[in-house]
Protein backbone atom coordinates (compact mmCIF):
# COMPACT_ATOMS: atom_id res chain seq x y z
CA UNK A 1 0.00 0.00 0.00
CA UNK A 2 1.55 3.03 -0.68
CA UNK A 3 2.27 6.42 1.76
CA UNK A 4 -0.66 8.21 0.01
CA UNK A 5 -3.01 5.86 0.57
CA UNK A 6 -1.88 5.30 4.32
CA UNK A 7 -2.23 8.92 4.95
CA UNK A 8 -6.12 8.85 3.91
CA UNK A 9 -6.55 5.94 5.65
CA UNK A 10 -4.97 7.61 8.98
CA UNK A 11 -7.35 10.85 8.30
CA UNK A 12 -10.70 8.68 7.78
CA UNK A 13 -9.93 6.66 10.53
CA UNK A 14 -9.39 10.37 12.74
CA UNK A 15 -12.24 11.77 11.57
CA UNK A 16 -14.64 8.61 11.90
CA UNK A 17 -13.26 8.67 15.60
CA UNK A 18 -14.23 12.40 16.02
CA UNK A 19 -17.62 11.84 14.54
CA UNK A 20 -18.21 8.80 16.93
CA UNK A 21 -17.34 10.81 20.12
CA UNK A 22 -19.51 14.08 19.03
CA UNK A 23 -22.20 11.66 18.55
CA UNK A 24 -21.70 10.25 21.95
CA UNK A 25 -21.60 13.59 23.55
CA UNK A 26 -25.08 14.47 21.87
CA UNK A 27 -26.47 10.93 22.41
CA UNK A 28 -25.79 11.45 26.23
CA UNK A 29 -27.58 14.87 26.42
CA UNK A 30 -30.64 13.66 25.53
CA UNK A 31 -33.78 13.23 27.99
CA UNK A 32 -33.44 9.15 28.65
CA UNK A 33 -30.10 9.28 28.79
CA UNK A 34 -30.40 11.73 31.17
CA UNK A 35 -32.53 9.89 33.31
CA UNK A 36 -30.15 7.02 32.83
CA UNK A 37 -27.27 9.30 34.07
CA UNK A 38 -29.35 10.84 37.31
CA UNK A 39 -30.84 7.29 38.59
CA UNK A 40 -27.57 5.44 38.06
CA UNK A 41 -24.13 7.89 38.16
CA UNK A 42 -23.52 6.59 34.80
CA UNK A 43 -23.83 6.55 31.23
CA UNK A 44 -25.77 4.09 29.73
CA UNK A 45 -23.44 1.32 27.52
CA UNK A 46 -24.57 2.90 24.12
CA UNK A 47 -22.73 6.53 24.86
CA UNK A 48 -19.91 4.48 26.49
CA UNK A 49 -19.37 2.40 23.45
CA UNK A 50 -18.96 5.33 21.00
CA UNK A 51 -16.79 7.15 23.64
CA UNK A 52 -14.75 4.55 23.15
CA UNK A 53 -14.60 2.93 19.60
CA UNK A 54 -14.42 7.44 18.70
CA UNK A 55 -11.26 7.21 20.91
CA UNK A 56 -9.36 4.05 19.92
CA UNK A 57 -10.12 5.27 15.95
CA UNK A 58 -8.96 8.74 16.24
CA UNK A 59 -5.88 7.70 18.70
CA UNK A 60 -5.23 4.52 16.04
CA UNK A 61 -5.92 7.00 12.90
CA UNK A 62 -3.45 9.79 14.71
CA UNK A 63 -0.42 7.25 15.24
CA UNK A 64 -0.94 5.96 11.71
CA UNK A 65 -0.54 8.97 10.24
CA UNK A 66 2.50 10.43 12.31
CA UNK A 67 3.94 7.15 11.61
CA UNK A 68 4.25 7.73 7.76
């Protein structure tokens, strides 16, 4: 595969990873979640799942890139 192609690889993997956690950040503002959050202290498994998949992409697109 060549550099090029690992570079736009890197930068859709970054910005996939970005989208994911703004979408868990407006997915935990809403009303249930909410709820979720003030009953239990935490947020529910669906926010907590894009927290994280948004972080390991942008993290894994981030190192990809810097490493070409």
């Amino acid at each position: 595969m060549g550099n090029t192609m690992k570079k736009i690889v890197a930068l859709v993997l970054t910005v996939i990873g970005i989208g994911f956690v703004v979408w868990g950040y407006e997915l935990s503002t809403s009303v249930g979640s909410q709820v979720t959050q003030a009953v239990t202290g935490a947020h529910t498994d669906k926010v907590m799942a894009y927290y994280i998949f948004g972080a390991v992409s942008c993290v894994i697109g981030i190192y990809l890139f810097k490493k070409n």
